[in-house]
Protein backbone atom coordinates (compact mmCIF):
# COMPACT_ATOMS: atom_id res chain seq x y z
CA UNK A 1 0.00 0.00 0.00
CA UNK A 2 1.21 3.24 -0.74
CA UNK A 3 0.50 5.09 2.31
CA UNK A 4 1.49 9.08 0.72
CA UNK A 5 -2.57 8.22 -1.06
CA UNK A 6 -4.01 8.98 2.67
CA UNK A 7 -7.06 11.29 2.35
CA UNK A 8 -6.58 14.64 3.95
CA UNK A 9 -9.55 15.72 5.73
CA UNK A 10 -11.38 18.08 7.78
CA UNK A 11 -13.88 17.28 10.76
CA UNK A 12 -17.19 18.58 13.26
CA UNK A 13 -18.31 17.04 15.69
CA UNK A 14 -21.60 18.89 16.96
CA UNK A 15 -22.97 17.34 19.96
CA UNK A 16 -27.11 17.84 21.09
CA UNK A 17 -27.23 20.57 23.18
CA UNK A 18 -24.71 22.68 20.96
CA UNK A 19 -26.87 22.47 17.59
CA UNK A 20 -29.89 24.71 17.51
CA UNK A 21 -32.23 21.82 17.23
CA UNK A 22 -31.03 19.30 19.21
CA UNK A 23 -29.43 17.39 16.65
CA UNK A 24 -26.63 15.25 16.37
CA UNK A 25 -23.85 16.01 13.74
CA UNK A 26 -20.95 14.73 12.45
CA UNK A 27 -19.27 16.24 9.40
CA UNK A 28 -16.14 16.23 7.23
CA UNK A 29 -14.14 16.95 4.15
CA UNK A 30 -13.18 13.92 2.12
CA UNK A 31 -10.28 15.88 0.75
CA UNK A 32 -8.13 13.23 -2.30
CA UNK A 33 -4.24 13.42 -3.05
CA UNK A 34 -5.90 14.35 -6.91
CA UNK A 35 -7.83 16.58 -8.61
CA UNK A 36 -10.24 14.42 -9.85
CA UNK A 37 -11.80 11.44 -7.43
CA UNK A 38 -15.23 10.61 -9.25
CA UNK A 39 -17.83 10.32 -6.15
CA UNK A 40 -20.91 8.09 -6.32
CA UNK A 41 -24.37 8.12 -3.62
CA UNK A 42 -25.50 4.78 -3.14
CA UNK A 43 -27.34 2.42 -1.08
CA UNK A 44 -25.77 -0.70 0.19
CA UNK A 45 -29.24 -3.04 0.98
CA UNK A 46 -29.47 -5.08 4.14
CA UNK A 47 -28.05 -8.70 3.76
CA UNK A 48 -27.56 -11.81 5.53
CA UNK A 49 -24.31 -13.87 4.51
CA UNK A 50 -23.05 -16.87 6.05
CA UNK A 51 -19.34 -16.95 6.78
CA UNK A 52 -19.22 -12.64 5.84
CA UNK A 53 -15.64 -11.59 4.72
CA UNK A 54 -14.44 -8.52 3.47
CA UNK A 55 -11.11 -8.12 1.76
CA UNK A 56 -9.19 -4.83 1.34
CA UNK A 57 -8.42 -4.44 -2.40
CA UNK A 58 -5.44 -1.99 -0.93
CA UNK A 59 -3.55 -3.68 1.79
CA UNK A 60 -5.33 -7.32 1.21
CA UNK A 61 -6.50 -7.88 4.67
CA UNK A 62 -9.39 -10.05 4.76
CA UNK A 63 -11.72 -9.26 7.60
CA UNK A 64 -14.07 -11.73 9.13
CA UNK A 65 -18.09 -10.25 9.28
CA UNK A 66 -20.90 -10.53 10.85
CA UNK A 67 -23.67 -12.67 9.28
CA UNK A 68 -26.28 -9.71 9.31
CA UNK A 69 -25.59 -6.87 7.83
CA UNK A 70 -27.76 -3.74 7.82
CA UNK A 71 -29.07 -1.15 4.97
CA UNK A 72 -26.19 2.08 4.74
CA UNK A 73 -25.97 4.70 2.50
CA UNK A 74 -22.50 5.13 0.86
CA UNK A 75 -20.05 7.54 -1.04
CA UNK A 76 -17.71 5.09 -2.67
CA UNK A 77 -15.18 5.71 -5.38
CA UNK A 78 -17.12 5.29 -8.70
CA UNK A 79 -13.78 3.86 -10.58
CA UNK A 80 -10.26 2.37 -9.33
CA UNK A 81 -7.77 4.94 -8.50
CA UNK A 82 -4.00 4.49 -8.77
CA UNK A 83 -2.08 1.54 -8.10
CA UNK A 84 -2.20 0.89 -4.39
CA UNK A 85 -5.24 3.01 -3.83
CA UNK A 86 -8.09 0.77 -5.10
CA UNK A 87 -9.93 0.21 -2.77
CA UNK A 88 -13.82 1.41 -2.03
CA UNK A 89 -13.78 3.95 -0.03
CA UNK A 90 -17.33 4.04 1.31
CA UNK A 91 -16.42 7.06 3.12
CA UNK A 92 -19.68 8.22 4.88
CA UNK A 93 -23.48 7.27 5.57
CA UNK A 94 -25.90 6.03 8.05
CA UNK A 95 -27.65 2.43 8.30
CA UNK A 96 -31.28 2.01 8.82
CA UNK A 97 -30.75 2.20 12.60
CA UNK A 98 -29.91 5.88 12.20
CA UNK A 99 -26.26 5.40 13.06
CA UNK A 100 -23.92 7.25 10.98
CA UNK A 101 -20.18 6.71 10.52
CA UNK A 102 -17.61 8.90 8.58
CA UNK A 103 -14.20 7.49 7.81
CA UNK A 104 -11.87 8.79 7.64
CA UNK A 105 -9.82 11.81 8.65
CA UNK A 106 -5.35 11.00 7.94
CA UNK A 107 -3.79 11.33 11.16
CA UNK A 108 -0.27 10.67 12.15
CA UNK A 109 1.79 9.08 15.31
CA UNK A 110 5.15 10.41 16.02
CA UNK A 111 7.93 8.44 15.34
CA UNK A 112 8.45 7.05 19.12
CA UNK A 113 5.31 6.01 19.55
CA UNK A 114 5.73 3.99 16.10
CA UNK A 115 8.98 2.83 16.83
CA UNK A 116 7.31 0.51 19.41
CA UNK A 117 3.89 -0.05 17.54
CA UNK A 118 4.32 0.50 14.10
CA UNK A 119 1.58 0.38 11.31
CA UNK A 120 0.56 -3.15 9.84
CA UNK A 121 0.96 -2.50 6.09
CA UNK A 122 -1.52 -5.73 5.66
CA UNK A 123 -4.23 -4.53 7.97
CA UNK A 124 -7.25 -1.92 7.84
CA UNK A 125 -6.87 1.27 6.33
CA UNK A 126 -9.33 3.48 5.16
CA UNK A 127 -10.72 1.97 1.90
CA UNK A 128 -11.78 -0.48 4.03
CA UNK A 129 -13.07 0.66 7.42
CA UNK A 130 -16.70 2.05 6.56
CA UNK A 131 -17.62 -1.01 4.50
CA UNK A 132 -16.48 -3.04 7.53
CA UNK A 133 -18.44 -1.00 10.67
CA UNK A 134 -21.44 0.62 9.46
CA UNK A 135 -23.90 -1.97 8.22
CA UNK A 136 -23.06 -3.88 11.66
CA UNK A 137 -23.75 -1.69 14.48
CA UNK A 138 -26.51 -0.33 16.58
CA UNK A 139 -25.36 2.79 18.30
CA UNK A 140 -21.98 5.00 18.29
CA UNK A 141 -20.74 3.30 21.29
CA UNK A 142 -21.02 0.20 19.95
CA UNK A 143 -19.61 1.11 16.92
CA UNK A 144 -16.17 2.44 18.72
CA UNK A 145 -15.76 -0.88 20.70
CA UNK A 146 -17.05 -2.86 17.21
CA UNK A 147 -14.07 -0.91 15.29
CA UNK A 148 -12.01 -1.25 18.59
CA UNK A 149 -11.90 -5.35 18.39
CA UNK A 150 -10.83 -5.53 15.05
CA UNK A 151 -8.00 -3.43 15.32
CA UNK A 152 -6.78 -5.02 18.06
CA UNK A 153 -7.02 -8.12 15.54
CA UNK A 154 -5.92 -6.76 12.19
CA UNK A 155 -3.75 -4.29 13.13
CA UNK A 156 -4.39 -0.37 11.38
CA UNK A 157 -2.32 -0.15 8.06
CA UNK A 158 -2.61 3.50 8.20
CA UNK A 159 -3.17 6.56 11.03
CA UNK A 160 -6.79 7.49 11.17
CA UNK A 161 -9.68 9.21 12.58
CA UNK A 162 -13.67 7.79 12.57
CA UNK A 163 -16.53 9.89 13.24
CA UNK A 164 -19.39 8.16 14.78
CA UNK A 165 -22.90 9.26 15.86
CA UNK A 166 -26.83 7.96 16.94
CA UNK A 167 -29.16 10.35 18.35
CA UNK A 168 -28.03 10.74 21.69
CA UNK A 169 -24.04 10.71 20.83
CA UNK A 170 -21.21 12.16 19.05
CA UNK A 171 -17.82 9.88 19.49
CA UNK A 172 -14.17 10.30 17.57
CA UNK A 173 -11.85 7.78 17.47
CA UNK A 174 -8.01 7.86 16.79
CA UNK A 175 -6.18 5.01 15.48
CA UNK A 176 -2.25 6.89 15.41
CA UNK A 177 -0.03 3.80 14.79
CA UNK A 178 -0.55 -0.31 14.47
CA UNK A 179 -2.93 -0.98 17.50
CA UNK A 180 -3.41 1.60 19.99
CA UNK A 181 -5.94 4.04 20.02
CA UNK A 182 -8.73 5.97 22.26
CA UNK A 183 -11.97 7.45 21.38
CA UNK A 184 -13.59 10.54 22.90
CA UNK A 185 -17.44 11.19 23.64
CA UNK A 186 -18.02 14.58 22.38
CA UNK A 187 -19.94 16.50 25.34
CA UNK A 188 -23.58 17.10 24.44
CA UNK A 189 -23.09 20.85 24.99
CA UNK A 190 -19.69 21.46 23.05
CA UNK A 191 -18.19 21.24 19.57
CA UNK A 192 -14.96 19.60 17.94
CA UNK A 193 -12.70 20.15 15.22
CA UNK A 194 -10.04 17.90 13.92
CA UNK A 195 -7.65 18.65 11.02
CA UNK A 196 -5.17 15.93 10.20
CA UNK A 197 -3.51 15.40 13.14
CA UNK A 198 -3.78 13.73 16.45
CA UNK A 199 -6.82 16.32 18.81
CA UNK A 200 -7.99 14.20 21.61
CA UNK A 201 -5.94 15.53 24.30
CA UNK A 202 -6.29 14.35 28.13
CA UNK A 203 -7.80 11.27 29.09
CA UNK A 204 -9.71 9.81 32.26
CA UNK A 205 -9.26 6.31 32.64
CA UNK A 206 -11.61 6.83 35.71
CA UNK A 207 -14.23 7.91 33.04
CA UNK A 208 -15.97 4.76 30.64
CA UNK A 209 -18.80 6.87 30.10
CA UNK A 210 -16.93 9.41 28.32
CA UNK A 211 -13.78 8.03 27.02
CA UNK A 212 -13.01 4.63 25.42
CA UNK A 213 -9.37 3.40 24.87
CA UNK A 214 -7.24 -0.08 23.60
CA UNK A 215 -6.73 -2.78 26.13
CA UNK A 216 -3.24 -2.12 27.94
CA UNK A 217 -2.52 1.78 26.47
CA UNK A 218 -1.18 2.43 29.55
CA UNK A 219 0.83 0.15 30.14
CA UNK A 220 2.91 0.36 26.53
CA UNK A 221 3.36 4.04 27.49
CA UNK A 222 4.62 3.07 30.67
CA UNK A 223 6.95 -0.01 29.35
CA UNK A 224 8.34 2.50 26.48
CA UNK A 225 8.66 5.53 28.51
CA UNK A 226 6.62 7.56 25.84
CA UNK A 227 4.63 10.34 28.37
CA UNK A 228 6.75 13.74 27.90
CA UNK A 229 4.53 15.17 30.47
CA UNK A 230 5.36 14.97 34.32
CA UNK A 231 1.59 14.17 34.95
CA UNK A 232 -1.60 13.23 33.30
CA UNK A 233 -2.12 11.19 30.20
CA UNK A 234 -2.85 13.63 26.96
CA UNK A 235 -2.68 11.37 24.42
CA UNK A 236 -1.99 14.31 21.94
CA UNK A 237 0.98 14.86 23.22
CA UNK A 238 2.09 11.26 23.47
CA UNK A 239 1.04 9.86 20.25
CA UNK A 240 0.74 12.95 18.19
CA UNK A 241 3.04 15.63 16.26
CA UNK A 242 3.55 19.08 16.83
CA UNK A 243 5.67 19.66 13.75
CA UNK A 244 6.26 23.00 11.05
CA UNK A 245 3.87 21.01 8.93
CA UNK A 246 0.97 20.65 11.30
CA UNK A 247 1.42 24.13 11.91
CA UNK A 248 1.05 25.02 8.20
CA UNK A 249 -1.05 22.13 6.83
CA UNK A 250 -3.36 21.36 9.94
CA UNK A 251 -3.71 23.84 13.22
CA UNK A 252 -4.61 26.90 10.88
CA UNK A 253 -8.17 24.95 9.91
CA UNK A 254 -9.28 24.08 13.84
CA UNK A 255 -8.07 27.93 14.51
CA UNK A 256 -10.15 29.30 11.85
CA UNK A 257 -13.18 27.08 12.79
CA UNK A 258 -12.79 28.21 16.37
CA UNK A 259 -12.87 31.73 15.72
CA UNK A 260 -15.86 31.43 13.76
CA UNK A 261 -17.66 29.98 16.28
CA UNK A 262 -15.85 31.51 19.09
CA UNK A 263 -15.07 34.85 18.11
CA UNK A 264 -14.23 35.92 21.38
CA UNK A 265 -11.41 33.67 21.78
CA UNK A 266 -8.02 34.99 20.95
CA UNK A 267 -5.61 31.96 19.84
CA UNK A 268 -3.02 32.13 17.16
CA UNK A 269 -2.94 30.08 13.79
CA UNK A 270 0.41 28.28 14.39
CA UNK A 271 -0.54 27.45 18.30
CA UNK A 272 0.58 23.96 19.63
CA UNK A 273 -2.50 24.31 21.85
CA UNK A 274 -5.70 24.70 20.08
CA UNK A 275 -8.11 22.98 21.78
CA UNK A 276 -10.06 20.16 20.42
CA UNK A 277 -13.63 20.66 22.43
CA UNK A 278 -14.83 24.38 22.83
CA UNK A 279 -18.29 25.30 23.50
CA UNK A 280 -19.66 27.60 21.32
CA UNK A 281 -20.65 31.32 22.07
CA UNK A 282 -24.04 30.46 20.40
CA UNK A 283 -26.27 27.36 19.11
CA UNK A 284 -24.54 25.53 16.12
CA UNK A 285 -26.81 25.43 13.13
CA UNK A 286 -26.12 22.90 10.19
CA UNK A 287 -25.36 26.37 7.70
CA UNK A 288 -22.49 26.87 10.34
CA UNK A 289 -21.39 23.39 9.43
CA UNK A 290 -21.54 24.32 6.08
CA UNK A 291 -20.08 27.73 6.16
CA UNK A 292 -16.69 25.89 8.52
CA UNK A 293 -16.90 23.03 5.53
CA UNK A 294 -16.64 25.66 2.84
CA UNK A 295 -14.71 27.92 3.71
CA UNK A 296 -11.30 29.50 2.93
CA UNK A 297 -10.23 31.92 5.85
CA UNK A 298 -12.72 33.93 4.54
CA UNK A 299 -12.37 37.75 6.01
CA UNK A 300 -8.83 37.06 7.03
CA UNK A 301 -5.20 37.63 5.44
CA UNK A 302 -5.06 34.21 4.82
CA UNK A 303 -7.78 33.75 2.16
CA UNK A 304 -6.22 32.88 -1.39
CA UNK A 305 -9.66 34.40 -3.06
CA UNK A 306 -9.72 37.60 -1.08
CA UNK A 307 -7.84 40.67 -1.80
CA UNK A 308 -6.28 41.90 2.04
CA UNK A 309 -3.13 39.44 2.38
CA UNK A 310 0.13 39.40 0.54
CA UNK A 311 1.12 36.72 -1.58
CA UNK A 312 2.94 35.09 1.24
CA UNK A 313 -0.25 34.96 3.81
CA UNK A 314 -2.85 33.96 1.48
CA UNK A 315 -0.92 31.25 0.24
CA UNK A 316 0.86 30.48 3.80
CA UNK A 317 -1.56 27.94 4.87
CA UNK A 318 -3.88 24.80 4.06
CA UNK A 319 -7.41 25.42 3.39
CA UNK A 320 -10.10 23.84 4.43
CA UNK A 321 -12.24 23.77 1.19
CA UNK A 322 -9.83 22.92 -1.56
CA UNK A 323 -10.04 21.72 -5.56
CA UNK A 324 -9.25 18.17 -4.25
CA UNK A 325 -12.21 18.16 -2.00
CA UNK A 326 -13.94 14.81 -3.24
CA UNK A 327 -16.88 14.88 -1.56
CA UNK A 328 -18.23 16.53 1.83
CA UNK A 329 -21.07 15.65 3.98
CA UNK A 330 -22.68 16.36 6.98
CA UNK A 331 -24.68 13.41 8.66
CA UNK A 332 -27.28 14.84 10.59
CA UNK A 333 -29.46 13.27 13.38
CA UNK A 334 -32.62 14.71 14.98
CA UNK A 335 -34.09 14.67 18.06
CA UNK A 336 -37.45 15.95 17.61
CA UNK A 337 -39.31 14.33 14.34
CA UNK A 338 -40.40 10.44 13.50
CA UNK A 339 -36.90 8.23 13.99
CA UNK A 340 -37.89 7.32 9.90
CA UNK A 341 -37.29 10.70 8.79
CA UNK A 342 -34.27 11.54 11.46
CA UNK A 343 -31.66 11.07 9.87
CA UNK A 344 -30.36 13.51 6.62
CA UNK A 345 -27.40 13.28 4.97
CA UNK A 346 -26.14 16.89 3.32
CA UNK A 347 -23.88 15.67 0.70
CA UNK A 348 -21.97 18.20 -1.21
CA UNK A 349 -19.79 17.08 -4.57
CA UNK A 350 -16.30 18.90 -5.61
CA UNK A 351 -14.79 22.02 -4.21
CA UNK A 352 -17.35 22.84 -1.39
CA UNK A 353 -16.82 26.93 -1.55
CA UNK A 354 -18.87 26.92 -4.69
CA UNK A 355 -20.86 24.05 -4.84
CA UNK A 356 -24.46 23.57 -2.59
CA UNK A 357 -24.84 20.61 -0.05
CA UNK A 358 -27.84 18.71 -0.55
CA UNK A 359 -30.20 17.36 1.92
CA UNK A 360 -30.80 13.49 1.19
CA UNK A 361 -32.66 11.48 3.50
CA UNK A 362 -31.56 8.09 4.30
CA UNK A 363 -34.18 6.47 5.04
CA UNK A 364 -33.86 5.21 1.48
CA UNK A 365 -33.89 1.87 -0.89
CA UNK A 366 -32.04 3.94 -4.14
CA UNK A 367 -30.42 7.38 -4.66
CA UNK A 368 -31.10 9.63 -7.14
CA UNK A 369 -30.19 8.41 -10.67
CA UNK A 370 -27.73 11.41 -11.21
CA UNK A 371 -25.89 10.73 -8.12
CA UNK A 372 -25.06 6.92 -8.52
CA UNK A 373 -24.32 6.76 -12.54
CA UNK A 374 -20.67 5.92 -13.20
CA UNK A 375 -18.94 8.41 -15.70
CA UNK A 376 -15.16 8.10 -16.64
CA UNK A 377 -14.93 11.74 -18.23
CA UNK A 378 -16.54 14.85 -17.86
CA UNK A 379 -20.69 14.76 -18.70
CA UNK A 380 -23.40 17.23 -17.48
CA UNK A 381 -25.36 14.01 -16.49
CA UNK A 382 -23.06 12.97 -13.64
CA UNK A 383 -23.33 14.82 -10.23
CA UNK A 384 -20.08 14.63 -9.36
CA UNK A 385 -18.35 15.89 -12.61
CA UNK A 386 -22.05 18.55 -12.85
CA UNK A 387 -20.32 20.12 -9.96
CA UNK A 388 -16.53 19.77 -10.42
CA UNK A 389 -17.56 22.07 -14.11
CA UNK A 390 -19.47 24.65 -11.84
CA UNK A 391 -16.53 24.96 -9.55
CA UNK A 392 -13.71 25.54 -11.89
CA UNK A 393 -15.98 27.78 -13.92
CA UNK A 394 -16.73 30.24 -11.12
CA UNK A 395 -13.04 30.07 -9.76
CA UNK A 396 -11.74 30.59 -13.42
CA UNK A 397 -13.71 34.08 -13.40
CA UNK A 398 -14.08 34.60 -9.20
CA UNK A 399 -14.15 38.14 -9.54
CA UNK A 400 -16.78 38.32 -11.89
CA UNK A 401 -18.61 35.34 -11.28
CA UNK A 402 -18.94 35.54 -7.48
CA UNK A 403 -22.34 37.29 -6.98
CA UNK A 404 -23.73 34.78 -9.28
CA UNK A 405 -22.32 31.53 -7.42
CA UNK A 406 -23.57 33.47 -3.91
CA UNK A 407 -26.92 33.71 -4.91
CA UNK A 408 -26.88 30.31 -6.50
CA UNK A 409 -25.31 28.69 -2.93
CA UNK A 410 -27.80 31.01 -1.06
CA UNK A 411 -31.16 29.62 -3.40
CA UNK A 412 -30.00 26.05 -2.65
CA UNK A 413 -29.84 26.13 0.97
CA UNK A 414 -33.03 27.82 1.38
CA UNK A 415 -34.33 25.25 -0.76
CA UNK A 416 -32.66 22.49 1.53
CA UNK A 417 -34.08 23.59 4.36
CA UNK A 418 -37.21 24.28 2.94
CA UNK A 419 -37.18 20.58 1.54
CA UNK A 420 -36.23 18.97 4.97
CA UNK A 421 -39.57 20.49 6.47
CA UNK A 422 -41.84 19.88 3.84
CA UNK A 423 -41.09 16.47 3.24
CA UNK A 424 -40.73 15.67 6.97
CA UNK A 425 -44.44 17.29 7.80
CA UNK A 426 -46.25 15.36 4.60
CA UNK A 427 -44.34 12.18 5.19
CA UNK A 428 -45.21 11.86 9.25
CA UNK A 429 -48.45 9.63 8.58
CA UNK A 430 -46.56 7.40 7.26
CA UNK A 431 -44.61 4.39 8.24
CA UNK A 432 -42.28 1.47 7.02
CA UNK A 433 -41.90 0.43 3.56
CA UNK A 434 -44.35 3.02 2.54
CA UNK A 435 -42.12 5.71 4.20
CA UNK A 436 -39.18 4.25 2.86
CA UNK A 437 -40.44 4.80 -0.86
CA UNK A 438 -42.07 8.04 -0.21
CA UNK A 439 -38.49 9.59 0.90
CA UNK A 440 -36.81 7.52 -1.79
CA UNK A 441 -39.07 9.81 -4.20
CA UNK A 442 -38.61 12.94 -2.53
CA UNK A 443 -34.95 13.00 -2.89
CA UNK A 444 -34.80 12.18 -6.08
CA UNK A 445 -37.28 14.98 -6.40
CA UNK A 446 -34.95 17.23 -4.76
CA UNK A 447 -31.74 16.24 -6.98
CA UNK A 448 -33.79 16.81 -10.04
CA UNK A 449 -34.57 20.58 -8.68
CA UNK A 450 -30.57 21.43 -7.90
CA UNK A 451 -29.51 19.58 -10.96
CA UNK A 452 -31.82 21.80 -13.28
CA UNK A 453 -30.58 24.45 -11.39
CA UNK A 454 -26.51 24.40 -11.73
CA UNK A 455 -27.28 23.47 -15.12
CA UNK A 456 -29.11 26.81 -15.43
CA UNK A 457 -26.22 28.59 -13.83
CA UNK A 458 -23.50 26.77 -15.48
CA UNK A 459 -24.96 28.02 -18.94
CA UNK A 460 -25.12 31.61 -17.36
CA UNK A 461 -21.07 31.21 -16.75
CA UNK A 462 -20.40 29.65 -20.18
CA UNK A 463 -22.13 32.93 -21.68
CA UNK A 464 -20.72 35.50 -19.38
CA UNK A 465 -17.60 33.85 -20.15
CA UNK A 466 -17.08 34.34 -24.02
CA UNK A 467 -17.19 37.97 -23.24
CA UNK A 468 -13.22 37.46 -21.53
CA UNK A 469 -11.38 36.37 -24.40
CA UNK A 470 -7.86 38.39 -24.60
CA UNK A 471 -8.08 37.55 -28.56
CA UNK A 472 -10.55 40.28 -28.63
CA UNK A 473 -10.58 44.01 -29.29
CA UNK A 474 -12.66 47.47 -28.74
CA UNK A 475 -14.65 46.98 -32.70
CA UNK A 476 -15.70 49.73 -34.33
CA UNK A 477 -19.73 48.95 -34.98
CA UNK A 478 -19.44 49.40 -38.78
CA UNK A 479 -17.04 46.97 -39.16
C-alpha cells in the first residue's frame, strides 16, 4: 500500500445541546491526493451472509463479518484509483438504525510512539473501514468498541480518525499507529474540530462513560517511557506531532473554525495548543457546518480568493475547502421528528466553496439516478463531474462570477431547508416500507430541482464567459 494516497480531511463534531435543534452532527471533508476522485451516492441493501468476509483491495487484509448486515448509505469511489489506492472507499453514511459513521480523517503518530507499535501495512486502512463498521452496528458506542476489536485483531495499516454518531451521541476515534488508540465522547453541549492530526488531548481512565481506549494503552506508554509530560495522560501529546507542517497544513483549519464559532477567543494560527472541544458562544446550526466546511479563511489575510493578504499569507496555509475536495457531507441526526425521517445526509460534490450541499434522507432503498451513474470523463449528467464544471468555472472568473455563485449557494440552501420540512411534515403519517419509498421519491425529487438548477447557472457562466477572451478588441460597430 502506498500510504502518501491517505485522504486529507477536515472534521465537526456537533454534539445535542450545541446544535440549535437538538441534533446530532458529524461532518467532514473527504479531501483526495488528486484533482479528480469521481464520487458516487449509493445504497448498500441489508443482507444476511453466512461466513461474511471482506477483503481490502489496498492492503489485502481479509476481515471476518458478521452474518447480518444492515441497509447504509455510501459515497464510494465510482472507478479504481491508482495503483495501491483501489480500494472502495465508502467514506460516509448512516444504516437504517440511524447510526452514521464517517471514515476517515489522515492522522499521524510520532515516530516514538511507532517505533514501538508501528503500522501493519496488511491490515485496515481506510478503503476499508466504513464497508467493515457501518452496516453492523446499533449505536456509536457500539460502533467504537465494534471498530475497537478488530483493530486489536488486524492491526491499522494507516493513522486514522472515525466519526461516529446515533441520536443521543457524538464519538471520535483515533487510530495513530498499528494498534493503539482511544476514542472521545463529544460533550452534548460542546463542539470539535479535527484537522489531520492527532486532537484528543487528556484522558480519564476513571471515566468509561466518556472516554473509550485499547486494552493495555497504559501500560505500553509506561513499558516505552513515551509520556513527555510529568503528569496526566494527553494522548496528543504522546502519540501525536507538533511539527512546522501541522502548523502550516493542519492547526490553521481548527483555529479558523474556532474563531468562527468563538469569536471571542483569541488563539493564534500556528498554536501547539488549540483545543479540540470548545463550547460555542451560540447554538450551532447545520449552515455553520456548512459555512466551517466551505470555507477558505474567509475575512482574514489568509484567504487565497480575497484581496487583504500578501502573496505570502494567502498562500501560507492549508485550506479547508480545496479543488481536491472529493466529496463533503454532513450526517445529521434529529431529536425531535419520527426516527424514519431523522436522519439527513447533506452531501456536497467537488470544491465545497462553490458548490451547494444537498439534503438526502436516508431512510432510502435507491439514490437519485444522477448521483449513482458511473462516468469516466466529464458529462453534465453525472453529479459529481455537474459540480466539479461549476466549480472551476466560477473560480476561473471569481471576480466576476462571485455574486452569481452566492446567490446560487444562497437559493439552494433555502431550498434544503425548505425541503427537509416539507417532506418531513407530509411524510409523518406514514410508516415502514411506505415511508421508505415516499423519501426515496422525494430526494430524487430534490436532486432533479438542484440539478436543473446548476445546469441553469453553469450556462449563465459559459455565456458571461465568451465575453473574456484576450483575442478580442474594442470593434468599431461598422465593421
Amino acid at each position: 500500500m502506498n500510504n502518501t494516497h491517505h485522504q486529507s480531511c477536515t472534521t465537526v463534531l456537533v454534539g445535542k445541546k450545541a446544535s440549535v435543534d437538538g441534533s446530532v452532527m458529524i461532518a467532514r471533508n473527504e479531501d483526495f491526493h488528486e484533482a479528480i476522485s469521481v464520487k458516487l451516492f449509493t445504497v448498500m441493501p441489508a443482507s444476511e451472509v453466512k461466513n461474511r468476509t471482506y477483503t481490502s483491495k489496498n492492503t489485502g487484509v481479509t476481515v471476518a463479518l458478521p452474518e447480518k448486515a444492515l441497509r447504509c448509505t455510501s459515497t464510494p469511489q465510482a472507478f479504481q484509483l491508482l495503483k495501491g489506492d483501489e480500494g472502495e472507499y465508502g467514506e460516509a453514511g448512516i444504516n437504517e438504525k440511524n447510526i452514521a459513521v464517517s471514515s476517515t480523517e489522515s492522522v499521524y503518530g510520532n515516530p516514538r510512539v511507532l517505533a514501538f507499535d508501528p503500522l501493519v501495512p496488511d491490515g485496515i486502512g481506510e478503503d476499508a473501514i466504513y464497508n467493515i463498521v457501518a452496516p453492523f452496528i446499533n449505536s456509536a458506542r457500539e460502533g467504537v468498541a465494534f471498530l475497537g476489536k478488530l483493530i486489536a485483531q488486524y492491526g491499522s495499516a494507516e493513522g486514522n480518525g472515525i466519526l461516529f454518531a446515533d441520536a443521543d451521541e457524538a464519538w471520535y476515534m483515533e487510530i495513530p499507529c498499528g494498534h493503539y488508540w482511544v476514542a472521545q465522547r463529544i460533550p452534548d453541549n460542546c463542539y470539535a474540530v479535527a484537522p489531520n492530526q492527532v486532537c484528543i488531548e487528556t484522558i480519564d481512565f476513571s471515566n468509561e462513560r466518556e472516554f473509550m481506549w485499547a486494552d493495555g494503552i497504559q501500560a505500553f506508554v509506561d513499558t516505552h517511557k513515551l509520556n513527555p509530560d510529568r503528569e496526566g495522560f494527553n494522548f496528543r501529546h504522546i502519540f501525536g506531532t507538533s511539527t512546522e507542517k501541522d502548523r502550516v497544513y493542519n492547526t490553521p483549519r481548527a483555529w479558523f473554525a474556532q474563531k468562527y464559532l468563538n469569536p471571542e477567543i483569541e488563539q493564534s494560527p500556528v498554536s501547539n495548543d488549540i483545543p479540540f472541544i470548545r463550547k460555542a458562544s451560540r447554538l450551532i446550526s447545520v449552515e455553520d457546518v456548512q459555512y466551517i466546511l466551505s470555507s477558505h479563511y474567509n475575512e482574514t489575510i489568509y484567504d487565497p480568493l480575497g484581496k487583504a493578504g500578501t502573496d505570502y499569507e494567502k498562500t501560507r496555509f492549508r485550506g479547508i475547502s480545496l479543488s481536491r475536495t472529493a466529496e463533503s457531507h454532513i450526517l445529521q441526526l434529529r431529536s425531535r421528528v419520527p426516527k424514519g425521517m431523522a436522519a439527513i445526509q447533506w452531501l456536497a460534490f467537488g470544491t465545497t466553496a462553490f458548490t451547494p450541499y444537498v439534503p438526502f434522507f436516508t431512510n432510502i432503498n435507491d439514490t437519485p439516478k444522477i448521483y449513482k451513474k458511473k462516468t469516466a470523463t466529464v458529462s453534465l449528467e453525472n453529479a459529481y463531474w455537474l459540480f466539479k464544471i461549476l466549480g472551476f468555472l466560477t473560480e476561473s472568473r471569481y471576480p466576476a462570477f462571485r455574486d452569481a455563485n452566492t446567490t446560487y449557494l444562497n437559493e439552494m440552501q433555502t431550498y434544503g431547508f425548505k425541503r427537509v420540512h416539507e417532506v418531513t411534515e407530509a411524510g409523518k403519517a406514514l410508516t415502514g416500507e411506505k415511508l421508505t419509498e415516499f423519501l426515496t421519491a422525494e430526494n430524487e425529487r430534490t436532486a432533479a430541482y438542484v440539478i436543473k438548477k446548476t445546469k441553469d447557472l453553469i450556462a449563465q457562466l459559459m455565456l458571461e464567459s465568451f465575453n473574456y477572451s484576450k483575442l478580442s478588441f474594442k470593434m468599431d460597430k461598422n465593421l
